[in-house]
PDB file of N, CA and C in Angstrom:
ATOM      1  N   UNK A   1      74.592  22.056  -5.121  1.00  0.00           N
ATOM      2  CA  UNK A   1      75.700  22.160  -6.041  1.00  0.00           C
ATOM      3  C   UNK A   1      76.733  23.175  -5.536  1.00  0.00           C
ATOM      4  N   UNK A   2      76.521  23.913  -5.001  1.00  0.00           N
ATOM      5  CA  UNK A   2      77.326  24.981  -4.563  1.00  0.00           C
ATOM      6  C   UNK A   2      77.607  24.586  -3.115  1.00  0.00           C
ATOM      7  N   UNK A   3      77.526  23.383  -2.471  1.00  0.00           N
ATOM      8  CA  UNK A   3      78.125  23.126  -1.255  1.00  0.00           C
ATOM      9  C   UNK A   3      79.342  22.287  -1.852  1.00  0.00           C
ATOM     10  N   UNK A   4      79.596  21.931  -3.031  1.00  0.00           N
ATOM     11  CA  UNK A   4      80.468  21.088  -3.770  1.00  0.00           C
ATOM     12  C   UNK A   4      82.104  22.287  -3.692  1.00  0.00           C
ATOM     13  N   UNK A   5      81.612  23.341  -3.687  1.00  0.00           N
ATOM     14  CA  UNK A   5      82.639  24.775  -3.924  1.00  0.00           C
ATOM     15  C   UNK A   5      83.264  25.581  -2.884  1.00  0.00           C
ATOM     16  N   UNK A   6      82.247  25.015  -1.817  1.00  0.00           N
ATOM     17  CA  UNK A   6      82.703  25.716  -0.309  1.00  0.00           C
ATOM     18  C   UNK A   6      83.990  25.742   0.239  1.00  0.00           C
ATOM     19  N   UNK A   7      84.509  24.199  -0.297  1.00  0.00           N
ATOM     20  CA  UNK A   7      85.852  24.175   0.500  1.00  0.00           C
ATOM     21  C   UNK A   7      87.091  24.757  -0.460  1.00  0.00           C
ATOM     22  N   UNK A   8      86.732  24.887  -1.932  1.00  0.00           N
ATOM     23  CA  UNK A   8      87.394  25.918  -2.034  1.00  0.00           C
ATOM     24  C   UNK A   8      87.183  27.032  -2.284  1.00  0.00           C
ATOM     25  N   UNK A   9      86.388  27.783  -1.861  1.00  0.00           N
ATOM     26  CA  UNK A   9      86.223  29.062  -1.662  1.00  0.00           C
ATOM     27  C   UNK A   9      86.986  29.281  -0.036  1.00  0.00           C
ATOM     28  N   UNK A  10      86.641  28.389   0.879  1.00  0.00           N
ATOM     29  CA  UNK A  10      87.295  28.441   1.976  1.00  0.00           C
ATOM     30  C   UNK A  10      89.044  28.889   1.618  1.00  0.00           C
ATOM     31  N   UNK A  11      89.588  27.709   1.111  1.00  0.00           N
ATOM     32  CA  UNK A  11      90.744  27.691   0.730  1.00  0.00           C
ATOM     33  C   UNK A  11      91.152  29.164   0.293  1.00  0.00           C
ATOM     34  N   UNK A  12      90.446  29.512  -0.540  1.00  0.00           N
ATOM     35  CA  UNK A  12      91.037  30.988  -1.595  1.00  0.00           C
ATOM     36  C   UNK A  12      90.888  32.166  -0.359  1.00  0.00           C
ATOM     37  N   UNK A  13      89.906  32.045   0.418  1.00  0.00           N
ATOM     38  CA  UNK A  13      89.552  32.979   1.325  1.00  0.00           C
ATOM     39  C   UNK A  13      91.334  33.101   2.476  1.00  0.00           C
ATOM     40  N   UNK A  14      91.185  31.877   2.941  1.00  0.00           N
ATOM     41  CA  UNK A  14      92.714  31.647   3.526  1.00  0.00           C
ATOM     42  C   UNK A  14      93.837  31.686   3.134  1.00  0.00           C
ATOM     43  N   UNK A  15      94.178  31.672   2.188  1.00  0.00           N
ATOM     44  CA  UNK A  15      95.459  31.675   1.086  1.00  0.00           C
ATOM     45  C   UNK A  15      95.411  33.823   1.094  1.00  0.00           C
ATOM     46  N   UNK A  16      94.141  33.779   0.654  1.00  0.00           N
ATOM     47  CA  UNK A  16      94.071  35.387   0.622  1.00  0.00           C
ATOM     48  C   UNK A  16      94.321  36.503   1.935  1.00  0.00           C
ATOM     49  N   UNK A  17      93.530  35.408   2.418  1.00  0.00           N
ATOM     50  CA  UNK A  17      93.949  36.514   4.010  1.00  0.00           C
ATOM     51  C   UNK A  17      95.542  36.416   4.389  1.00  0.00           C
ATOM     52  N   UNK A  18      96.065  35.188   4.574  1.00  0.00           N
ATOM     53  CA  UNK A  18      97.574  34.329   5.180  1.00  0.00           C
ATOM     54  C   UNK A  18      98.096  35.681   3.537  1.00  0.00           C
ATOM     55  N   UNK A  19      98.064  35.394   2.087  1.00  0.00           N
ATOM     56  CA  UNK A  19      99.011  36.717   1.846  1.00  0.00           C
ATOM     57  C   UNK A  19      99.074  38.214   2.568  1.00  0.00           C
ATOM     58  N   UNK A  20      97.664  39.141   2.605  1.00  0.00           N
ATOM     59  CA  UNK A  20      97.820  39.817   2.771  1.00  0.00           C
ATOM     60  C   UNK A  20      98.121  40.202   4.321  1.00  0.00           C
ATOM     61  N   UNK A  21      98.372  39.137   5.192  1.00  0.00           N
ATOM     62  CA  UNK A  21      98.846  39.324   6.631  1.00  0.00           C
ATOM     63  C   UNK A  21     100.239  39.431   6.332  1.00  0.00           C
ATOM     64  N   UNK A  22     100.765  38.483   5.507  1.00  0.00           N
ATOM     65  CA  UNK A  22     102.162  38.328   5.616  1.00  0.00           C
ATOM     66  C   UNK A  22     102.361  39.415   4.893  1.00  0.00           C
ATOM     67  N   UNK A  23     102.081  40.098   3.582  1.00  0.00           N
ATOM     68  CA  UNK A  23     102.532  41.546   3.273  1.00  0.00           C
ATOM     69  C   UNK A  23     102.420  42.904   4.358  1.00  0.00           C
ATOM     70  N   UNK A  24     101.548  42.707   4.824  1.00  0.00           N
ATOM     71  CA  UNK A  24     101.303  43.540   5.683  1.00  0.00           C
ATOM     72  C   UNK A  24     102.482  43.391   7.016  1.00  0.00           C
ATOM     73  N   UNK A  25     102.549  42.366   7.624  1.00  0.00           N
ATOM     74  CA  UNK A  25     103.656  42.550   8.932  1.00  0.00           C
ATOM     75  C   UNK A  25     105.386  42.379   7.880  1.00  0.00           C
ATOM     76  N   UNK A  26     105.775  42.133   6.718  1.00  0.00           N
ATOM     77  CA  UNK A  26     106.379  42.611   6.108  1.00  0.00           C
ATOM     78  C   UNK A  26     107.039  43.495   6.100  1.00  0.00           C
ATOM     79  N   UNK A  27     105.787  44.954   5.422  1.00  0.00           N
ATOM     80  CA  UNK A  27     105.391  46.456   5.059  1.00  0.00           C
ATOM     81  C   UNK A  27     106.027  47.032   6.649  1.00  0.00           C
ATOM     82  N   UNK A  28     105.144  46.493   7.701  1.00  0.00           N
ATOM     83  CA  UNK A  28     105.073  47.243   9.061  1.00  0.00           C
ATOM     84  C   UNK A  28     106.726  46.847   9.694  1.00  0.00           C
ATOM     85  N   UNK A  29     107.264  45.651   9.339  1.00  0.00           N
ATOM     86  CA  UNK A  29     108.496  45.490  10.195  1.00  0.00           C
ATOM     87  C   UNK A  29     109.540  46.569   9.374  1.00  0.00           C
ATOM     88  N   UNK A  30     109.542  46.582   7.841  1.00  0.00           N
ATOM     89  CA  UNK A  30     110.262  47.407   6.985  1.00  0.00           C
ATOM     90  C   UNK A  30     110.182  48.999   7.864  1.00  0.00           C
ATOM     91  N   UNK A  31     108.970  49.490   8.096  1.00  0.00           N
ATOM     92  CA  UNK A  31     108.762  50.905   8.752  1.00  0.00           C
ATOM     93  C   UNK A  31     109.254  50.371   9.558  1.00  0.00           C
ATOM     94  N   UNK A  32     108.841  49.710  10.580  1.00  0.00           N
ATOM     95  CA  UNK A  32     109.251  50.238  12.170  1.00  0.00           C
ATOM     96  C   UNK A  32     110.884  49.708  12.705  1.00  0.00           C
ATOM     97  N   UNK A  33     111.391  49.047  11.432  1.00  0.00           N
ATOM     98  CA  UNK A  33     112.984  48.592  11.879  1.00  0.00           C
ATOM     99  C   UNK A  33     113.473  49.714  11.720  1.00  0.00           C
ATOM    100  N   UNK A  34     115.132  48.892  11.972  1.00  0.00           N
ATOM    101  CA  UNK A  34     115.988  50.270  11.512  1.00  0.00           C
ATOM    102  C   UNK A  34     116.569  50.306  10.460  1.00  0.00           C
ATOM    103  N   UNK A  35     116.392  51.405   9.722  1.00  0.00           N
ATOM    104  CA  UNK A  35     116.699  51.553   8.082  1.00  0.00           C
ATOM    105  C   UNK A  35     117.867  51.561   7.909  1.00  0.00           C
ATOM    106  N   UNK A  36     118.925  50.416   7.311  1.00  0.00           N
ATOM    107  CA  UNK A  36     120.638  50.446   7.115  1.00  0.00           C
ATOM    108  C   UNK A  36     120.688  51.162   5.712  1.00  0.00           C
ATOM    109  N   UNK A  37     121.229  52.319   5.900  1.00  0.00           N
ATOM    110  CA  UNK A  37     121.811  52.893   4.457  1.00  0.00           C
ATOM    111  C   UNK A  37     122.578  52.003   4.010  1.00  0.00           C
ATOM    112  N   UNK A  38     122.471  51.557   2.728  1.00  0.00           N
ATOM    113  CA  UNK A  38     123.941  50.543   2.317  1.00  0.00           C
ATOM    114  C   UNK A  38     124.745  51.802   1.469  1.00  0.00           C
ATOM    115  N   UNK A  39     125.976  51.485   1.749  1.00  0.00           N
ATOM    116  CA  UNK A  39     127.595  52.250   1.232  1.00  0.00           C
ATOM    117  C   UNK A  39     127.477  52.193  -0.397  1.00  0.00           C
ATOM    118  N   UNK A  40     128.791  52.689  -0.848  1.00  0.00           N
ATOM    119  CA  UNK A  40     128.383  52.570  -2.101  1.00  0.00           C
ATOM    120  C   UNK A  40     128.770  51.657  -2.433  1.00  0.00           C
ATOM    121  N   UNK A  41     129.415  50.605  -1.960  1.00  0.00           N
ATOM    122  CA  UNK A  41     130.000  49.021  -2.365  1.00  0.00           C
ATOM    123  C   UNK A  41     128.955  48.376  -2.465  1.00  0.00           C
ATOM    124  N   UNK A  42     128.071  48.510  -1.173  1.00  0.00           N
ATOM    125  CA  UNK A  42     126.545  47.678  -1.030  1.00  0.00           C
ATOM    126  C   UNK A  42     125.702  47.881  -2.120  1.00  0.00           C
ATOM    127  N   UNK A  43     125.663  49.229  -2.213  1.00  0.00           N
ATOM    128  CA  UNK A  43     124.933  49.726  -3.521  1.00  0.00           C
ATOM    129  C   UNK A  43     125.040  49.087  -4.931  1.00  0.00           C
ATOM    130  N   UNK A  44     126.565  49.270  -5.108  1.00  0.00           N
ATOM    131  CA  UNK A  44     127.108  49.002  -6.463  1.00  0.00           C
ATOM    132  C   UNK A  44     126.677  47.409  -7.162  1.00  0.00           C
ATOM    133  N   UNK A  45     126.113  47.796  -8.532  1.00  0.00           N
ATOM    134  CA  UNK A  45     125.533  46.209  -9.575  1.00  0.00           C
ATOM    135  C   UNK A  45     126.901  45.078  -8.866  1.00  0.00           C
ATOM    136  N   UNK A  46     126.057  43.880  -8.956  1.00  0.00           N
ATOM    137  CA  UNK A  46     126.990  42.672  -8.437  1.00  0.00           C
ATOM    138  C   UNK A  46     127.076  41.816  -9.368  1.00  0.00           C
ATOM    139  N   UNK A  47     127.670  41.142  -9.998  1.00  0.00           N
ATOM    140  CA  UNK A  47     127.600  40.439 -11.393  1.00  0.00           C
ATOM    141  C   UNK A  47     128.789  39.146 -10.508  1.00  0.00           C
ATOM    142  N   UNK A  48     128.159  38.189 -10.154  1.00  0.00           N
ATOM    143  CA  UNK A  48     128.861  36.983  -9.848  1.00  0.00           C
ATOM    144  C   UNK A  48     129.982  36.971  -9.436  1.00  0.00           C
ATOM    145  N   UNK A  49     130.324  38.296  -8.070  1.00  0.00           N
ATOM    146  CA  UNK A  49     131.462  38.297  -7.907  1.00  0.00           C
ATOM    147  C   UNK A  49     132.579  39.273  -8.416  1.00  0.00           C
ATOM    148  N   UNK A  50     132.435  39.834  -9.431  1.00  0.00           N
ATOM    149  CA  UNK A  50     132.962  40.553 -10.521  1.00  0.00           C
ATOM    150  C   UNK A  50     132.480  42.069 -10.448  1.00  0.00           C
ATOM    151  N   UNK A  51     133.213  43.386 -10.643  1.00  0.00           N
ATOM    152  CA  UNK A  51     132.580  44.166 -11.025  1.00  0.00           C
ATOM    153  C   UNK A  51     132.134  44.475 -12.216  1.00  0.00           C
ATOM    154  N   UNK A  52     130.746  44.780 -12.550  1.00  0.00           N
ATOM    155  CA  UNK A  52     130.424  44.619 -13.884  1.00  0.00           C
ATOM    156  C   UNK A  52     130.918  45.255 -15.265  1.00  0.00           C
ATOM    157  N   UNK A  53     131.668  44.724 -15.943  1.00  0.00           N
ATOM    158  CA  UNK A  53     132.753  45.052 -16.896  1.00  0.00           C
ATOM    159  C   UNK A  53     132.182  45.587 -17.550  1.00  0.00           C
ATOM    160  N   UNK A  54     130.847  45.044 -18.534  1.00  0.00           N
ATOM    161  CA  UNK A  54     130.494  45.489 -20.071  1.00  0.00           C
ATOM    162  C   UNK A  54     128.688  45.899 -20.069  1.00  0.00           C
ATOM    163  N   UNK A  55     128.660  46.412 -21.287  1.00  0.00           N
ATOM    164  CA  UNK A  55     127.082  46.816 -21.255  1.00  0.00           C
ATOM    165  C   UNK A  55     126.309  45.740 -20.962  1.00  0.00           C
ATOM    166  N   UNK A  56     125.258  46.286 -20.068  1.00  0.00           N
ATOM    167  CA  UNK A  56     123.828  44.788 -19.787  1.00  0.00           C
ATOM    168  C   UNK A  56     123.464  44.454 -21.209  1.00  0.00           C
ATOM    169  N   UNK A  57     123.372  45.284 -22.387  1.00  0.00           N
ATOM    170  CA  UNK A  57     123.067  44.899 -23.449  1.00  0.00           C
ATOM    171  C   UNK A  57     123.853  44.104 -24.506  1.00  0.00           C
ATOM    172  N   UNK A  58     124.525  43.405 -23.946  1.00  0.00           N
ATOM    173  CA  UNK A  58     125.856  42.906 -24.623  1.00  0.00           C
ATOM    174  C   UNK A  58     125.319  41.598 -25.538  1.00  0.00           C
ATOM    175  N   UNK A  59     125.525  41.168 -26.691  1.00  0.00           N
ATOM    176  CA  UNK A  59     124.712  39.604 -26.866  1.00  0.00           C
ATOM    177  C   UNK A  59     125.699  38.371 -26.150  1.00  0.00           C
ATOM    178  N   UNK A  60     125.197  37.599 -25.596  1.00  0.00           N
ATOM    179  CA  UNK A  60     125.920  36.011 -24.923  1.00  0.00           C
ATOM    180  C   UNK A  60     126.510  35.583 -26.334  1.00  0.00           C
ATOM    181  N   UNK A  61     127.539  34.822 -25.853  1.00  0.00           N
ATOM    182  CA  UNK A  61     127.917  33.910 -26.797  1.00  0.00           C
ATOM    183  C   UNK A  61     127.046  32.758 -27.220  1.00  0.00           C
ATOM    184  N   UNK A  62     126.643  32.237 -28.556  1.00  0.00           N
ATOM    185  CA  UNK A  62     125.372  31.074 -28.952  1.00  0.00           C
ATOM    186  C   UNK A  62     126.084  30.121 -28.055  1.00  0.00           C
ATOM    187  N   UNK A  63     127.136  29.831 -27.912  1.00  0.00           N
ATOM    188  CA  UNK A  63     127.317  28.477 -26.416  1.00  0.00           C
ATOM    189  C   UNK A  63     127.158  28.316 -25.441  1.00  0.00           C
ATOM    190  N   UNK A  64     126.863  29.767 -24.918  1.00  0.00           N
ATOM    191  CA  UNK A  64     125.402  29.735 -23.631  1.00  0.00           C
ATOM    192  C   UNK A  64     124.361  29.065 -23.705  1.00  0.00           C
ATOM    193  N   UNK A  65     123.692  29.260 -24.451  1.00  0.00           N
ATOM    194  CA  UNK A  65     122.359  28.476 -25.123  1.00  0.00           C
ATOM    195  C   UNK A  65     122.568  27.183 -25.480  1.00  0.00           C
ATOM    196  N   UNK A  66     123.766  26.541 -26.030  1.00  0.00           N
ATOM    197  CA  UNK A  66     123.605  25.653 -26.804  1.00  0.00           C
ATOM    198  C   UNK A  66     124.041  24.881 -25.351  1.00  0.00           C
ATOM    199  N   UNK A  67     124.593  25.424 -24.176  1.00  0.00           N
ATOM    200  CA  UNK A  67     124.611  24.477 -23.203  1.00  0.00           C
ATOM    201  C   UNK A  67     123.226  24.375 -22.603  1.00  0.00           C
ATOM    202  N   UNK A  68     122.620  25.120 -22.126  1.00  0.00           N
ATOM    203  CA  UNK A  68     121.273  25.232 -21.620  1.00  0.00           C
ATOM    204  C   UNK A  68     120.449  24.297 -22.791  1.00  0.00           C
ATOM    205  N   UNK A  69     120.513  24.303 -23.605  1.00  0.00           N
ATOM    206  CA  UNK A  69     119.770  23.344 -24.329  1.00  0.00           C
ATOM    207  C   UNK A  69     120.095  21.798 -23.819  1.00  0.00           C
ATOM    208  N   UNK A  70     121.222  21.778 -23.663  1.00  0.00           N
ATOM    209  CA  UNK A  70     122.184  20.720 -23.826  1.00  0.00           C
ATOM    210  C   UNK A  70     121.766  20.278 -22.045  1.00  0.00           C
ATOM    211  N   UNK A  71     121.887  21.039 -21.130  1.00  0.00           N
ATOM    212  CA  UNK A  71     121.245  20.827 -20.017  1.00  0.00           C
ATOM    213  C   UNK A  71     119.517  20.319 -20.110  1.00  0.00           C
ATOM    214  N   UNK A  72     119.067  20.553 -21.048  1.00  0.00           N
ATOM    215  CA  UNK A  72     117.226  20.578 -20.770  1.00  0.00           C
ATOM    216  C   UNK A  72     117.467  19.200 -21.452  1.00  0.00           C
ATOM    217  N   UNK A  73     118.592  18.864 -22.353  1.00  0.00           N
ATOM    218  CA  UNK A  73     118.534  17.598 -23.361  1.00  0.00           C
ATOM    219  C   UNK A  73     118.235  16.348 -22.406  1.00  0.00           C
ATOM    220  N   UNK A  74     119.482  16.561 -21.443  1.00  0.00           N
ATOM    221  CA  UNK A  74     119.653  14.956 -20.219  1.00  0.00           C
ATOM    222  C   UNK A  74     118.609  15.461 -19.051  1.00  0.00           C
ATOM    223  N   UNK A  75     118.517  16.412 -18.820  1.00  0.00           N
ATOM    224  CA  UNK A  75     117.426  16.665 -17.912  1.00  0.00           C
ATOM    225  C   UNK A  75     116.098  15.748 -18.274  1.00  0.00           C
ATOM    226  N   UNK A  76     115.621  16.207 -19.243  1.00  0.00           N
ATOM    227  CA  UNK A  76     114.622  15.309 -19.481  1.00  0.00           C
ATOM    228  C   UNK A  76     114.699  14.020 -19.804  1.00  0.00           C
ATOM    229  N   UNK A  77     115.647  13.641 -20.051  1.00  0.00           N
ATOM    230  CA  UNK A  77     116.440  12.164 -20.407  1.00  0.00           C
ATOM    231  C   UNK A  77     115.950  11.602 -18.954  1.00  0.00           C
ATOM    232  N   UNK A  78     116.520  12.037 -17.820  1.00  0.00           N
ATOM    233  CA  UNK A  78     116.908  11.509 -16.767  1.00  0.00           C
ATOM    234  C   UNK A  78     115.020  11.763 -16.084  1.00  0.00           C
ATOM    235  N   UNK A  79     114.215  12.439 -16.414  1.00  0.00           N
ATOM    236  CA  UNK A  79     112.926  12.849 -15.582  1.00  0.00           C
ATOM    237  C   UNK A  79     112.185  12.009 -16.365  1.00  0.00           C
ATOM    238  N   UNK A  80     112.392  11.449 -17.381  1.00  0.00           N
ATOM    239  CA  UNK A  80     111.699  10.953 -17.838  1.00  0.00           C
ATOM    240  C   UNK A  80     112.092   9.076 -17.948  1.00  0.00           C
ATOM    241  N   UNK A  81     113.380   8.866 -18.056  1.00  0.00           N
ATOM    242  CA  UNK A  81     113.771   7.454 -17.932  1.00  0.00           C
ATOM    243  C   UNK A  81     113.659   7.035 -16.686  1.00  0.00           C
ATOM    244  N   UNK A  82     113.714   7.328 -15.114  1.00  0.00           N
ATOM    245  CA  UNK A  82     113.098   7.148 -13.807  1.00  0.00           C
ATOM    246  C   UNK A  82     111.710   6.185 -14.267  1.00  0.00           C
ATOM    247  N   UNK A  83     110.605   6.909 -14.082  1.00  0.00           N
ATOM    248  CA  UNK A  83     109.082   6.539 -14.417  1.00  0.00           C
ATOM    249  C   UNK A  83     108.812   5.335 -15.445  1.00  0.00           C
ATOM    250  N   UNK A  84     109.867   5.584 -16.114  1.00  0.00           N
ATOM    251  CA  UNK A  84     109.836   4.157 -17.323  1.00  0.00           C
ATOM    252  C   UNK A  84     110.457   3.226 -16.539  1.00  0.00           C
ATOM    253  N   UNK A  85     111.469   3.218 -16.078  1.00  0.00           N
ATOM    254  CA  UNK A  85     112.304   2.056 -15.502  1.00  0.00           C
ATOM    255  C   UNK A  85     111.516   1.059 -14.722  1.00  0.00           C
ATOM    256  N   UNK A  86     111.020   2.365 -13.724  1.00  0.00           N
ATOM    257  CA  UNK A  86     109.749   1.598 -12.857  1.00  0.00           C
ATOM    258  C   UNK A  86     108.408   0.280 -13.040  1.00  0.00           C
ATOM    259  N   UNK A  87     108.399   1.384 -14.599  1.00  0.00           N
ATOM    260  CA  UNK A  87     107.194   0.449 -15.252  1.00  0.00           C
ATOM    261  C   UNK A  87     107.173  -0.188 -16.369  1.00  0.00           C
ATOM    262  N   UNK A  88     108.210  -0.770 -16.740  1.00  0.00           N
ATOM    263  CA  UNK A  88     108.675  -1.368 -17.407  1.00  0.00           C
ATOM    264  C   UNK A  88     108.292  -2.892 -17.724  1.00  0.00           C
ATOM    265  N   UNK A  89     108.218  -3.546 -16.812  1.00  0.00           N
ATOM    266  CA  UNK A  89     106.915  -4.513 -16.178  1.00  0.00           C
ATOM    267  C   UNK A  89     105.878  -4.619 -17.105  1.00  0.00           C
ATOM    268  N   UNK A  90     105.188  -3.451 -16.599  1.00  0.00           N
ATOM    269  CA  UNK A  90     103.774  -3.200 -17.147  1.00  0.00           C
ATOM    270  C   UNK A  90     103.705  -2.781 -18.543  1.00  0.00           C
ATOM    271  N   UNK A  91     104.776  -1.987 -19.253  1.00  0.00           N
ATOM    272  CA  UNK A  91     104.167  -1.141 -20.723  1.00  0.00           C
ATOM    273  C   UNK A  91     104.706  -2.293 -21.733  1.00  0.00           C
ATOM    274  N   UNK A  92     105.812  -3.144 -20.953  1.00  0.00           N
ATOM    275  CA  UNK A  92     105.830  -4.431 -22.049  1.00  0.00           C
ATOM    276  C   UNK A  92     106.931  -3.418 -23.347  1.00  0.00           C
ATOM    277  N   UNK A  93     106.928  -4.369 -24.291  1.00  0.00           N
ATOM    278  CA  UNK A  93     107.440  -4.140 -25.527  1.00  0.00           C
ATOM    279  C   UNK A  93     106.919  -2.291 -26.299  1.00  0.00           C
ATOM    280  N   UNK A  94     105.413  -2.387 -26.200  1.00  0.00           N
ATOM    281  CA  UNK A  94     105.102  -0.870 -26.453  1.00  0.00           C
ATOM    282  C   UNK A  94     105.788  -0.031 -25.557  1.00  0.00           C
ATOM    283  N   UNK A  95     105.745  -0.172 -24.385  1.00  0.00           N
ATOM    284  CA  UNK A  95     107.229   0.711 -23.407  1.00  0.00           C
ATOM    285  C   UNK A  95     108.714   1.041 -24.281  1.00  0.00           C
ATOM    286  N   UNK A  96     108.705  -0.463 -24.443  1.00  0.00           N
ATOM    287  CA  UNK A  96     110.050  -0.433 -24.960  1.00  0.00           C
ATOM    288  C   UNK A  96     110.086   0.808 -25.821  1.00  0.00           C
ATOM    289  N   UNK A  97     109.478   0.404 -27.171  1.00  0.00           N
ATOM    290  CA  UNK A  97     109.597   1.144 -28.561  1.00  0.00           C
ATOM    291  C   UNK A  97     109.594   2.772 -28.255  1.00  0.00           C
ATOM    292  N   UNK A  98     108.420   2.696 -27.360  1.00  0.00           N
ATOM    293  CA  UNK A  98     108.185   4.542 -27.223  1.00  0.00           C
ATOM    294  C   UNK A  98     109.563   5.070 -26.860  1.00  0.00           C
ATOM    295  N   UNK A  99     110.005   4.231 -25.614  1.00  0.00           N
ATOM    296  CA  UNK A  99     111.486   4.970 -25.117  1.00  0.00           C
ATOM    297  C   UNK A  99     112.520   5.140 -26.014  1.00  0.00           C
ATOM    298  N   UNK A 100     112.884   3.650 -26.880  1.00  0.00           N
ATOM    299  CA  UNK A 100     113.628   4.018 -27.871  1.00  0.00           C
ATOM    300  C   UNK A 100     113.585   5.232 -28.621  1.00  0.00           C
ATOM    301  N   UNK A 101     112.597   5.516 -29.388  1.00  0.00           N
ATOM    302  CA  UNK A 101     112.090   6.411 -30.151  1.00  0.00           C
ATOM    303  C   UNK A 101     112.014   7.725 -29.274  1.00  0.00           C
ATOM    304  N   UNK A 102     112.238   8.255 -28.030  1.00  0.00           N
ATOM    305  CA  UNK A 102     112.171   9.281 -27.124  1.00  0.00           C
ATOM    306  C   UNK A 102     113.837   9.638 -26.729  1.00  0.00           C
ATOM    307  N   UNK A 103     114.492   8.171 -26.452  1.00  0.00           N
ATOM    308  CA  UNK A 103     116.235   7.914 -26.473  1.00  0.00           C
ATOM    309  C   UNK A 103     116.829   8.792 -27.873  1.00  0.00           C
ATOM    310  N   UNK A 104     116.577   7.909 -28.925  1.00  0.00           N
ATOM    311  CA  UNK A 104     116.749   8.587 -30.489  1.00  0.00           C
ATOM    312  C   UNK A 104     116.657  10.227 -30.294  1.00  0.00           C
ATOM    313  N   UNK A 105     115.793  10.062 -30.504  1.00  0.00           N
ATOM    314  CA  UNK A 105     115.289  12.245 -30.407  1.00  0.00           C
ATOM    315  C   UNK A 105     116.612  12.823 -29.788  1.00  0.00           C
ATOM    316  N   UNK A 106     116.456  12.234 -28.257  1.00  0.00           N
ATOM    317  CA  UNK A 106     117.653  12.656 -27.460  1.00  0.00           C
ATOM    318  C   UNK A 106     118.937  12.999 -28.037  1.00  0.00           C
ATOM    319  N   UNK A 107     119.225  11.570 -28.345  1.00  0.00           N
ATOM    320  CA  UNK A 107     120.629  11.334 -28.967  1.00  0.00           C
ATOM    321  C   UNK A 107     120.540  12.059 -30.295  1.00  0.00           C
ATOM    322  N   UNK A 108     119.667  12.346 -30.772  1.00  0.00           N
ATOM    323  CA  UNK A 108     120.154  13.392 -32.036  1.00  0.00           C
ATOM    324  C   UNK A 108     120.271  14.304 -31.741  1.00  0.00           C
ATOM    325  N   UNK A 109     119.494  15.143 -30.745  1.00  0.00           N
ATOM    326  CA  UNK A 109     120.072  16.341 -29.955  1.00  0.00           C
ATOM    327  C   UNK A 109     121.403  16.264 -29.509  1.00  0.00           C
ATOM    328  N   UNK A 110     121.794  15.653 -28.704  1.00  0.00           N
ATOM    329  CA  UNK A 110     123.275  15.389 -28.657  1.00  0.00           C
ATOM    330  C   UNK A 110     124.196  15.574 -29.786  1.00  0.00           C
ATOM    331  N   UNK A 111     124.283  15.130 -30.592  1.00  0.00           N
ATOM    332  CA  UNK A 111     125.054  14.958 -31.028  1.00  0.00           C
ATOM    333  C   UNK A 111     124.791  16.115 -32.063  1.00  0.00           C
ATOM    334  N   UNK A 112     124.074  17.263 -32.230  1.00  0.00           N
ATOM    335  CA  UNK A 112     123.529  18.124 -32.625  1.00  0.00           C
ATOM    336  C   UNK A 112     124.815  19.360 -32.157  1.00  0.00           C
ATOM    337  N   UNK A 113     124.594  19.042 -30.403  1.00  0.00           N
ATOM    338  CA  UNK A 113     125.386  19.938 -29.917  1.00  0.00           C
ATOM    339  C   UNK A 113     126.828  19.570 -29.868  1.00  0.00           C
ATOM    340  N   UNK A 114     126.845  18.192 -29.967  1.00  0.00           N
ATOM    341  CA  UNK A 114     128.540  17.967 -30.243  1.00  0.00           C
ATOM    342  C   UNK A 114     129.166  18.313 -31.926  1.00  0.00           C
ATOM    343  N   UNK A 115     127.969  18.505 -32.895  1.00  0.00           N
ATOM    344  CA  UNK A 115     128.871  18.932 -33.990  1.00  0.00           C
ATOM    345  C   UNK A 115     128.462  20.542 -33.480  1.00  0.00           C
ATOM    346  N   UNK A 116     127.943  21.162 -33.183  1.00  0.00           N
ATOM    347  CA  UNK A 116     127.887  22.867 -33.057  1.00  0.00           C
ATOM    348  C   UNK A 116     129.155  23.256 -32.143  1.00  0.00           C
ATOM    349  N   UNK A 117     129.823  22.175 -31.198  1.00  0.00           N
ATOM    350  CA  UNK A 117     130.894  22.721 -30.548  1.00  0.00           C
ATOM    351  C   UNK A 117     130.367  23.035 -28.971  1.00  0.00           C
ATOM    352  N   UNK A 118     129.454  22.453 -28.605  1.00  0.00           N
ATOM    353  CA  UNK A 118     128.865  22.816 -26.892  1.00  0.00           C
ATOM    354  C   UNK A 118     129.381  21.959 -26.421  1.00  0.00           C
ATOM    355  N   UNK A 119     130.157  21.220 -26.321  1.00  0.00           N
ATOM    356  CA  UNK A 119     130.853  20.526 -25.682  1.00  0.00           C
ATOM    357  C   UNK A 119     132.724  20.930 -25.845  1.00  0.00           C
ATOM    358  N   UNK A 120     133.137  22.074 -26.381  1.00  0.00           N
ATOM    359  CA  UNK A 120     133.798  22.227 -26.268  1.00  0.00           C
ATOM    360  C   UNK A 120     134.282  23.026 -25.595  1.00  0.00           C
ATOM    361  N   UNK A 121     135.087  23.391 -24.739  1.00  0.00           N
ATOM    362  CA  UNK A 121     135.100  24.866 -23.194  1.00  0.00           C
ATOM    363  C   UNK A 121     137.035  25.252 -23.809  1.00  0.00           C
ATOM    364  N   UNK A 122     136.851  26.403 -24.898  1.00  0.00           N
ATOM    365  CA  UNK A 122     138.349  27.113 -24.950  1.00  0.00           C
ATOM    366  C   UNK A 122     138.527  28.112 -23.667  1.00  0.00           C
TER     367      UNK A 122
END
């Protein structure tokens, strides 16, 4: 029963060693290079280009979110209608219904974020 485990214990053994080699010549190239002081430009917070205007603690506007939602909405639309298309064939009419009923959901999300205003960019 325990020859069933060998190969991954092998595995974990190699994964373990291959990290701590690669931390290690890492660690050792960090010492033995040459250390670039960065300036104070290099130094200075980088905010997309921008120097950083306002407190990190600032709250986002809710239309940050309501796009990121709005992104995860068709995202999964699209990761998930692929795999159906394919098999469509096969799941028959019960295919059908589930997708509808998965489409729906969608589309009420949508249109969730089109009355909240995420689709609008002032």
């Amino acid at each position: 029963m325990l020859a069933n485990y060998l190969p991954v214990l092998i595995f974990l053994t190699v994964a373990t060693g291959l990290a701590a080699l690669l931390l290690g010549l890492g660690t050792l190239v960090g010492r033995l290079g040459v250390r670039h002081r960065g300036d104070a430009e290099k130094l200075s917070p980088y905010e997309c280009g921008f120097e950083a205007f306002e407190d990190s603690r600032t709250q986002f506007d809710v239309r940050y979110y309501l796009v990121a939602i709005l992104f995860i909405v068709f995202d999964l639309e699209i990761a998930f209608l692929f795999p159906w298309a394919v098999t469509i064939s096969r799941t028959g009419a019960y295919g059908l219904v589930a997708m509808a009923i998965f489409l729906t959901i969608l589309v009420i999300g949508f249109v969730y974020e089109w009355k909240k205003g995420a689709l609008e960019w002032d």
